[in-house]
Protein backbone atom coordinates (compact mmCIF):
# COMPACT_ATOMS: atom_id res chain seq x y z
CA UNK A 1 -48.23 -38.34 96.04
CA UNK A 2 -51.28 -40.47 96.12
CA UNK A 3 -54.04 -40.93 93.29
CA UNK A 4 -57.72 -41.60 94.92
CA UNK A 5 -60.75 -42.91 93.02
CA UNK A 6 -63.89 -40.41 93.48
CA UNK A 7 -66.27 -43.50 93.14
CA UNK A 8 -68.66 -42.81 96.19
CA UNK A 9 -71.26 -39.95 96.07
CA UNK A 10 -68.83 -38.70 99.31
CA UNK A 11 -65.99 -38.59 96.89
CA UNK A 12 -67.89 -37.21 94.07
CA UNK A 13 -68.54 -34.65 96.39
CA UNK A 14 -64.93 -33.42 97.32
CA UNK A 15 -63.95 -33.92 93.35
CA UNK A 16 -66.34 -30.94 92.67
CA UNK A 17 -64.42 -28.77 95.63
CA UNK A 18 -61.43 -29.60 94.31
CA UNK A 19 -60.77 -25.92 92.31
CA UNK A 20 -62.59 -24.23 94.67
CA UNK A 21 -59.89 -25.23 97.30
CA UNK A 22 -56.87 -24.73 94.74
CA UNK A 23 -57.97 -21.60 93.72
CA UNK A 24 -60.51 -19.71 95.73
CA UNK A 25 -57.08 -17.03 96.63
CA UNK A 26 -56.98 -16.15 92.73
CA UNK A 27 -58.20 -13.18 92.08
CA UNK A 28 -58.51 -13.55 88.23
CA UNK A 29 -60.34 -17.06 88.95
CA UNK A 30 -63.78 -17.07 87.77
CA UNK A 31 -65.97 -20.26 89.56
CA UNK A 32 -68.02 -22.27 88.10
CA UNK A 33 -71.62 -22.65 89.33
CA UNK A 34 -71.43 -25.95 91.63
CA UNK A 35 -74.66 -26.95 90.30
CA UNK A 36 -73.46 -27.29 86.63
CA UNK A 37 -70.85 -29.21 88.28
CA UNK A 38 -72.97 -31.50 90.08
CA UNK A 39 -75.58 -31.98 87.34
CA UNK A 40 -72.31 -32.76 85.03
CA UNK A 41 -71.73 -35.93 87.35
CA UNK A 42 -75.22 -37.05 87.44
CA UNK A 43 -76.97 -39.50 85.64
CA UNK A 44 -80.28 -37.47 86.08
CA UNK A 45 -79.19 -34.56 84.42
CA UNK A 46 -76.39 -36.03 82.16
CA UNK A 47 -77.62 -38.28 79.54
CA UNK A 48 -74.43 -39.19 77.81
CA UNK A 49 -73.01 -40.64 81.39
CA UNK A 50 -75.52 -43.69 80.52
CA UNK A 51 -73.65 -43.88 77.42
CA UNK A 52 -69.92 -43.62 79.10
CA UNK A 53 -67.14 -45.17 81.45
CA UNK A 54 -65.89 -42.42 83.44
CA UNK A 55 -63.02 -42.76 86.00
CA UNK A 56 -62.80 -39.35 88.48
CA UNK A 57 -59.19 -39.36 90.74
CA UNK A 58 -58.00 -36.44 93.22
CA UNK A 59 -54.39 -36.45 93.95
CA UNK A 60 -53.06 -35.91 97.29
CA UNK A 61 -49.50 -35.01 98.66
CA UNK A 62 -49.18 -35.61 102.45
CA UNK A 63 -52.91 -35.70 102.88
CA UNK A 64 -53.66 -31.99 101.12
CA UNK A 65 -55.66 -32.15 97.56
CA UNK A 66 -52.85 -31.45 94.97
CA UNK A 67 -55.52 -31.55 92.02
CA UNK A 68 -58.05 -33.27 90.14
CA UNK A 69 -59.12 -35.09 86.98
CA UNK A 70 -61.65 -36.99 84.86
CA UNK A 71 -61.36 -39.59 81.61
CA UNK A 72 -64.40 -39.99 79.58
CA UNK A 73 -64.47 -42.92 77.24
CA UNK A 74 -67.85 -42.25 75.54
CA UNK A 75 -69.06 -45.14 73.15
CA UNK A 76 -71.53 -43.02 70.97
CA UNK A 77 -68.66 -41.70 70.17
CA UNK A 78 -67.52 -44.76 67.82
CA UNK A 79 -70.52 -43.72 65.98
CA UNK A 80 -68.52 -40.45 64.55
CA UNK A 81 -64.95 -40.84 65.03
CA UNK A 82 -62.71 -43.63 63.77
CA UNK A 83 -59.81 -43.02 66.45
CA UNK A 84 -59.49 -45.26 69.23
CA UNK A 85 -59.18 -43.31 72.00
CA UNK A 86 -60.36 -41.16 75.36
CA UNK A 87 -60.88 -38.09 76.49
CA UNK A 88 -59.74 -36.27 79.83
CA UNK A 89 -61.48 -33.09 81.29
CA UNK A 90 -61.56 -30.96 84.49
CA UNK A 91 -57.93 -30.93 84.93
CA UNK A 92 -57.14 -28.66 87.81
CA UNK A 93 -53.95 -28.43 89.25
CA UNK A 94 -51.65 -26.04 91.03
CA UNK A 95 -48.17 -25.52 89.17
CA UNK A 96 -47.42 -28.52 89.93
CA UNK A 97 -45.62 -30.87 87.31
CA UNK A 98 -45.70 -33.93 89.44
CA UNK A 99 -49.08 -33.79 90.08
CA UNK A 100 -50.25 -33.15 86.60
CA UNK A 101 -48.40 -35.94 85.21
CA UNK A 102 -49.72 -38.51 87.73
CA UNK A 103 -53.43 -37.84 87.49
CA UNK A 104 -52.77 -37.48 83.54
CA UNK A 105 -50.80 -40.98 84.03
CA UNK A 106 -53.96 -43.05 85.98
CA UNK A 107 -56.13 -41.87 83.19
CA UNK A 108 -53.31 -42.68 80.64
CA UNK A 109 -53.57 -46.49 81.55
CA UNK A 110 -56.72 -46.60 82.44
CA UNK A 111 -57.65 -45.61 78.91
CA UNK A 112 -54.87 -48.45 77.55
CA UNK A 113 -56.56 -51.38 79.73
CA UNK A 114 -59.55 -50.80 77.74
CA UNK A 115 -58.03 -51.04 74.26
CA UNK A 116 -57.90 -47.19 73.30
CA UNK A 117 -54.80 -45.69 71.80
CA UNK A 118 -54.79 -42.36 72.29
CA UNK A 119 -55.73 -39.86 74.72
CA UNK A 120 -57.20 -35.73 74.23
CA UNK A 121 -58.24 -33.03 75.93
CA UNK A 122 -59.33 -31.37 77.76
CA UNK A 123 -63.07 -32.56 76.08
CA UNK A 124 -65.95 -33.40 77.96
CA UNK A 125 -68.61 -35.77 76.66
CA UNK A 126 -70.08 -33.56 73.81
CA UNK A 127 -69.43 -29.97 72.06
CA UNK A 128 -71.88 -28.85 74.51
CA UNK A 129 -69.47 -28.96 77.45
CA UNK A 130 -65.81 -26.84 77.91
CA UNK A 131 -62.87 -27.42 75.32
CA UNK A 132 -59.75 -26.58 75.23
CA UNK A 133 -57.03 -25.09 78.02
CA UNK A 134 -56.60 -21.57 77.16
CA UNK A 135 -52.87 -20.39 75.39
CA UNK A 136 -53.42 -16.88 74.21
CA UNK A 137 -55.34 -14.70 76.22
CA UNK A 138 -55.18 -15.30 79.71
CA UNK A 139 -55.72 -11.72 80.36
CA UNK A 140 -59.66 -11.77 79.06
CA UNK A 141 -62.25 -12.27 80.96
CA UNK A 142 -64.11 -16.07 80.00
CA UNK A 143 -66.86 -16.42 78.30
CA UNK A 144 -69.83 -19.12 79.28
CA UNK A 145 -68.80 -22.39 79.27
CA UNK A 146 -65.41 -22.37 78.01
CA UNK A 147 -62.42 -23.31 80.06
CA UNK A 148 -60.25 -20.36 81.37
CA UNK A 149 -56.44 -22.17 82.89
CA UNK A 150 -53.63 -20.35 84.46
CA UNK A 151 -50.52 -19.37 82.50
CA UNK A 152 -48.31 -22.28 83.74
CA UNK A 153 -50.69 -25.17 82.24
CA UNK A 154 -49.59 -25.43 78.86
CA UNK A 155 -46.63 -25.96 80.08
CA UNK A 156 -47.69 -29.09 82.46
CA UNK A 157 -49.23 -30.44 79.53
CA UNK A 158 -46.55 -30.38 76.98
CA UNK A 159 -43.53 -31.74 79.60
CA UNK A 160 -46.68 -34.50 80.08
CA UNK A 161 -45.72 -35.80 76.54
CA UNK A 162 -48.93 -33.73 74.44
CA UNK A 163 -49.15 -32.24 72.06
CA UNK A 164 -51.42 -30.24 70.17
CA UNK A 165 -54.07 -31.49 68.34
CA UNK A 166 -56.28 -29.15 67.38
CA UNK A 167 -56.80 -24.80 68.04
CA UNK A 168 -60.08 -23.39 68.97
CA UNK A 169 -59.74 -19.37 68.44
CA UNK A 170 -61.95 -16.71 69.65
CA UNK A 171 -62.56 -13.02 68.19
CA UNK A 172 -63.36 -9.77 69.78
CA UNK A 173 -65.32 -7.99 67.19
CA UNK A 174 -66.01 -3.76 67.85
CA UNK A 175 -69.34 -2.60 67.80
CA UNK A 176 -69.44 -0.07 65.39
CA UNK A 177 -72.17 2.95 65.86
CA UNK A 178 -73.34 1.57 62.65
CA UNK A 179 -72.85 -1.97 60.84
CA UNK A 180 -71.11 -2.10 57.29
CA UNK A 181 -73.00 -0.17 54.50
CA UNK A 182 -72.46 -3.62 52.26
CA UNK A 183 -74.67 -5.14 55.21
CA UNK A 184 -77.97 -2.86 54.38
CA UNK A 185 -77.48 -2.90 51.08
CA UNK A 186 -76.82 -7.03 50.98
CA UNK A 187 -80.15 -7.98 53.68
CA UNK A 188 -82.99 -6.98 51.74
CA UNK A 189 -81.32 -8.95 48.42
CA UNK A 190 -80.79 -12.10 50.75
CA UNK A 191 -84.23 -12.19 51.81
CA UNK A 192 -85.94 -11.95 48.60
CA UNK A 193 -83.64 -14.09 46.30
CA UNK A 194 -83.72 -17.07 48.99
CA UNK A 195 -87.26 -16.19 49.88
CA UNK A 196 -86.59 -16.81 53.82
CA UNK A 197 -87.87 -14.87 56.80
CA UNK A 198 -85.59 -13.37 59.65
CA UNK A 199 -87.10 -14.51 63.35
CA UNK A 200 -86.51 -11.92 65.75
CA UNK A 201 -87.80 -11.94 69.48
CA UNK A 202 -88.93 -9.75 72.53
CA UNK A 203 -90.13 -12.01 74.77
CA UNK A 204 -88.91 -14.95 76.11
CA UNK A 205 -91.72 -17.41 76.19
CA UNK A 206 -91.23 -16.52 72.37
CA UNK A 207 -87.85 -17.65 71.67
CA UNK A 208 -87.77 -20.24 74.37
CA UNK A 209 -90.09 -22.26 71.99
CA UNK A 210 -87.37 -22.37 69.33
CA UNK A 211 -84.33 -23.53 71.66
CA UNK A 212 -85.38 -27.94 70.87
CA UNK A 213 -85.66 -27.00 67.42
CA UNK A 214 -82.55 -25.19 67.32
CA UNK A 215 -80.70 -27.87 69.00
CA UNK A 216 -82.23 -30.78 66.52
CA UNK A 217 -80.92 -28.61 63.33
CA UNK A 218 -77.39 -28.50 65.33
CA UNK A 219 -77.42 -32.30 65.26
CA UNK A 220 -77.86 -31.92 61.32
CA UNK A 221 -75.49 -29.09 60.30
CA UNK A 222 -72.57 -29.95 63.02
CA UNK A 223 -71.87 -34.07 62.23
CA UNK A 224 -68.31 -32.53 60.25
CA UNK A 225 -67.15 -30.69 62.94
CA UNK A 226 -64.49 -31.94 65.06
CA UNK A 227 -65.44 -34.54 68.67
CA UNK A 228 -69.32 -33.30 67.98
CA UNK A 229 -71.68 -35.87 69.89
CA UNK A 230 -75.17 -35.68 68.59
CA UNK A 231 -77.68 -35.00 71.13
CA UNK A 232 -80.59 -37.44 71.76
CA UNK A 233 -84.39 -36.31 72.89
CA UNK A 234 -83.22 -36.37 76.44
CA UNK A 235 -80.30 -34.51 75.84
CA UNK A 236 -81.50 -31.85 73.96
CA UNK A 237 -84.25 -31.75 76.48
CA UNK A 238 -81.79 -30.93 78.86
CA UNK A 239 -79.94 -28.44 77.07
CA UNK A 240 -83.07 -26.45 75.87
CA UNK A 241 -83.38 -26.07 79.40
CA UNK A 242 -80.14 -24.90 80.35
CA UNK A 243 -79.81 -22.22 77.44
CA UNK A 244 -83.26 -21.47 78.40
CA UNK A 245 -82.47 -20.14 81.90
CA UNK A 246 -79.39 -17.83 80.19
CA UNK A 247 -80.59 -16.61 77.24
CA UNK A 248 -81.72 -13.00 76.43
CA UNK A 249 -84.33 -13.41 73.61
CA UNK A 250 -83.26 -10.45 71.49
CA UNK A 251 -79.71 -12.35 71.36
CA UNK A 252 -81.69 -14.82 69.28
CA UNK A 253 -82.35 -14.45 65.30
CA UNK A 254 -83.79 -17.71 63.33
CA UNK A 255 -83.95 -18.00 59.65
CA UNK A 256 -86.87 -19.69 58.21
CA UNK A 257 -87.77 -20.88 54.62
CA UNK A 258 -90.54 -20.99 52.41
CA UNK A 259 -91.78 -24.02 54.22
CA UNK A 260 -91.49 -22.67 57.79
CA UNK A 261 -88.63 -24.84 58.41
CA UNK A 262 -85.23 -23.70 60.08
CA UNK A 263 -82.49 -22.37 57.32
CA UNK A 264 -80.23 -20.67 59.98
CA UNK A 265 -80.09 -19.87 63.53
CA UNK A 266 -77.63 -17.26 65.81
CA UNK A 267 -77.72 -17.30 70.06
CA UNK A 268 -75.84 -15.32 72.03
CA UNK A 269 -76.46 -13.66 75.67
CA UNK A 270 -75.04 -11.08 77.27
CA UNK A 271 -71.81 -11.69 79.56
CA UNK A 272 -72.01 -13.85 83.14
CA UNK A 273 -68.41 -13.57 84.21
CA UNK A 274 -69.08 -11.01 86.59
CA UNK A 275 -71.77 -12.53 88.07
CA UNK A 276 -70.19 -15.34 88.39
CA UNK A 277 -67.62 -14.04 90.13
CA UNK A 278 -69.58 -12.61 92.46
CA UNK A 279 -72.33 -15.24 93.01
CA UNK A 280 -69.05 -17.45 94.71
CA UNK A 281 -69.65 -20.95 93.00
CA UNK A 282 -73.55 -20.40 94.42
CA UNK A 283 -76.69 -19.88 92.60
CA UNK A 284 -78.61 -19.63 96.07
CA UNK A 285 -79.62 -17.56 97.92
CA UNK A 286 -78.15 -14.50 96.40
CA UNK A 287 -76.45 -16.13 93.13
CA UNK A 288 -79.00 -15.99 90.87
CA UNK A 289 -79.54 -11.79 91.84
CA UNK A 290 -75.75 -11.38 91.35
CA UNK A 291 -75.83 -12.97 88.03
CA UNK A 292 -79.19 -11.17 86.49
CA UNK A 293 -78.19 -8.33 87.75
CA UNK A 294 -74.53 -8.53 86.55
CA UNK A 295 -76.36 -8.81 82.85
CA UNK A 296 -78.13 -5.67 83.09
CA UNK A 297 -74.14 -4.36 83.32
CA UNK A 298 -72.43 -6.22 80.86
CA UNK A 299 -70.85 -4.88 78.17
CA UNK A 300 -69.62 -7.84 76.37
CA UNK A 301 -72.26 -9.41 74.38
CA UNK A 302 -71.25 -13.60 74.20
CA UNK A 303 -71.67 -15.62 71.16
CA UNK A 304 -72.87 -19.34 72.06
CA UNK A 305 -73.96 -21.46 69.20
CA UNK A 306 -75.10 -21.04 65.32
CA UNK A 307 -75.49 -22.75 62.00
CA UNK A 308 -76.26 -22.41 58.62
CA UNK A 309 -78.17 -25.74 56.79
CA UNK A 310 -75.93 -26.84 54.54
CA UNK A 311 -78.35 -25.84 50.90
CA UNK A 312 -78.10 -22.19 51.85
CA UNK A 313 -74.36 -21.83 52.78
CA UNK A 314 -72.97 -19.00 50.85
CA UNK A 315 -76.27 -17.99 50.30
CA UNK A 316 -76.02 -14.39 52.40
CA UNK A 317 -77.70 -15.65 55.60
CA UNK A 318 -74.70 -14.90 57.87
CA UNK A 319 -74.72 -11.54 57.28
CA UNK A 320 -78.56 -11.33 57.57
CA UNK A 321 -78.09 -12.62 60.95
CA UNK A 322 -75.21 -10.51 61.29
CA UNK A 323 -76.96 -7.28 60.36
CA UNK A 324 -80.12 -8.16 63.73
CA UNK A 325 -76.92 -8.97 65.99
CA UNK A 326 -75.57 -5.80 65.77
CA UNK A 327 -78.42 -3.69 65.76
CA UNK A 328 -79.67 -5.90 68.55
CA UNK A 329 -76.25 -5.17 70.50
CA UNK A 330 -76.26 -1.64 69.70
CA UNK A 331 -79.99 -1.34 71.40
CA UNK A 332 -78.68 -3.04 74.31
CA UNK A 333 -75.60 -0.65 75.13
CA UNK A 334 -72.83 -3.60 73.95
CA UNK A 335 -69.61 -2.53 73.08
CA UNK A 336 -67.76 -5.77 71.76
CA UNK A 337 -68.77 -9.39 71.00
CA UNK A 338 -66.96 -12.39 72.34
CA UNK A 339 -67.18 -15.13 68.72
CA UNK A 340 -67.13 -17.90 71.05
CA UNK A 341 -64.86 -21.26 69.89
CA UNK A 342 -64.15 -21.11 66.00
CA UNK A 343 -62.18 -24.25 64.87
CA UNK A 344 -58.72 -22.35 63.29
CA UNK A 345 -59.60 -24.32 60.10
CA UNK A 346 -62.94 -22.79 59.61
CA UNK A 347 -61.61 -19.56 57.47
CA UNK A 348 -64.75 -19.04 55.60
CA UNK A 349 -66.63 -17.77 59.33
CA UNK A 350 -63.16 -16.00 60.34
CA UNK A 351 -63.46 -14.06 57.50
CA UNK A 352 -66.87 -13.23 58.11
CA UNK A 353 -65.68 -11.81 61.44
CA UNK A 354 -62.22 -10.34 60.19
CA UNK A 355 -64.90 -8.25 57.37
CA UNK A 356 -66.65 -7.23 60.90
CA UNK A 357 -63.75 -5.74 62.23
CA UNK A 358 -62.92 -8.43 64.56
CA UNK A 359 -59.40 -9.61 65.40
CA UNK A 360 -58.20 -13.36 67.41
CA UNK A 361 -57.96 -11.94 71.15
CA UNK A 362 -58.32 -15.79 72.97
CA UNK A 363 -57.26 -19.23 71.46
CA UNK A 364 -57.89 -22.50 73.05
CA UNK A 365 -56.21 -25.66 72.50
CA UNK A 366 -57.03 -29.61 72.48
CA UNK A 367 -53.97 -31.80 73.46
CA UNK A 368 -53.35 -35.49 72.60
CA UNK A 369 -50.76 -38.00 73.19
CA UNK A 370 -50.67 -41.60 71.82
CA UNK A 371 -50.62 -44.11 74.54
């Protein structure tokens, strides 16, 4: 077993084929788009990398890539969290223990030489990017941007000495024919008692508008929630542009007050997996048609990011977004939505979704080990 450096652009390159090559016989593997990948490892498109150290290694047994993995020690990350320690992400591996526990082990002291403590993951350099190896649910399809392992890597991780540190879970919520009668009756009341106005869009040079905004007032409402990395201009720059190129603008409701400014925002889009099965790792030439057209088929309508500002929190405006989701799904021939990541401490929006008829059908997990 031998642990390589990816430091050349060469070796950059092969660290992004890495799962492709491990897993490319799976038939319940879903690959990522290599240009997310690549854009991931470069400066141009990823603004926190100017930010980071970063250390990429591929392991190798008898010349034949056993696996792969990344440590992230971001500084702006001292800014928000008072542990001393790392992060590790794209850790793909075959069932192999050795191999795990060596590229976890180069990270491991690599992280130590520089002072840190501890070490979690999988996290990449900001909520925007893939958390958590999957425990429960290996059986459902993924949903964008979220990590979806095989069976046997808990397993890897836990005989590596982690442990958990902290559950993301995920709900599959029913669309009924018709939302909850408390919903109609509740809307109208919301509306005129906090004397907002509900944002709802056709077309997309519409909503597209709202996406910096959006991602500005996520900077605001998310600073309690666990590893979040604010975005700066370039970043949310970036990101504006990515959601921009996914997004379905009836999948996006924005509450606004009295003042025209942003109370409360909900994104979603309709389900990629398919497409990105079938587009191969590729956007071009035919990716791009596989995954449109696999969203004119979906079923599955994704949750991807919302918040609430923190003066009208219990105010109604959940279920106000709640009530133009479902209709908005219903319109569009959806039969279930995916919540997306819900820390398992946050019981006030589980019970929004529980009250929606939704039940826990995926649950992620962050793993940490002191060093």
């Amino acid at each position: 077993m031998i642990i390589e450096k990816a430091g050349s652009k060469r070796d950059l390159s092969e660290f992004i084929e890495v799962p492709y090559r491990l897993f490319r016989s799976r038939e319940e593997w879903i690959p990522p788009l290599r240009m997310m990948q690549r854009n991931f490892l470069s400066p141009r498109h990823n603004r926190f990398l100017a930010d980071s150290e970063t250390l990429c290694c591929i392991a190798r047994r008898d010349g034949e890539v056993a696996g792969r993995i990344m440590g992230i020690i971001n500084r702006r990350l001292e800014e928000v969290e008072t542990k001393k320690q790392a992060r590790f992400c794209s850790l793909d591996v075959q069932d192999d223990q050795e191999a795990a526990s060596a590229l976890l082990a180069v990270v491991e002291e690599w992280a130590k030489s520089r002072g840190l403590v501890r070490l979690v993951g999988p996290l990449g350099f900001s909520n925007q990017d893939p958390q958590g190896f999957i425990v429960e649910g290996f059986q459902e399809r993924p949903a964008l941007n979220t990590i979806h392992n095989f069976e046997y890597v808990p397993g890897l991780m836990e005989k590596a000495g982690y442990a958990k540190e902290i559950d993301y879970v995920t709900y599959k919520i029913p669309l009924p024919e018709r939302a909850p009668d408390i919903y109609y009756k509740l809307a109208p009341r919301v509306l005129k008692r906090n004397r907002v106005k509900l944002l709802e869009f056709r077309r997309k040079a519409q909503a597209v508008r709202y996406l910096p905004a959006m991602l500005r007032f996520m900077n605001r409402t998310y600073r309690d929630i666990y590893g979040f990395v604010p975005l700066d201009e370039r970043g949310i720059r970036h990101s504006a542009g990515t959601y921009s190129r996914i997004m379905n603008p009836e999948f996006l409701k924005v509450v606004i007050d009295g003042d025209d400014e942003m109370a409360a925002f909900i994104l979603g889009t309709r389900d990629l997996s398919a497409g990105l099965k079938a587009a191969g790792g590729r956007l071009f030439p035919l990716g791009y048609l596989r995954l449109k057209a696999s969203q004119h088929r979906a079923k599955r309508l994704d949750l991807l990011l919302g918040a609430i500002r923190e003066d009208y929190r219990g105010r109604g405006l959940d279920v106000l977004m709640a009530l133009a989701m479902l209709k908005s799904a219903q319109e569009a021939g959806m039969e279930y939505m995916d919540s997306h990541h819900e820390l398992e401490s946050n019981t006030l929006v589980q019970a929004e979704m529980r009250r929606m008829g939704g039940h826990i059908y995926k649950r992620h997990r962050v793993y940490a080990k002191m060093l």
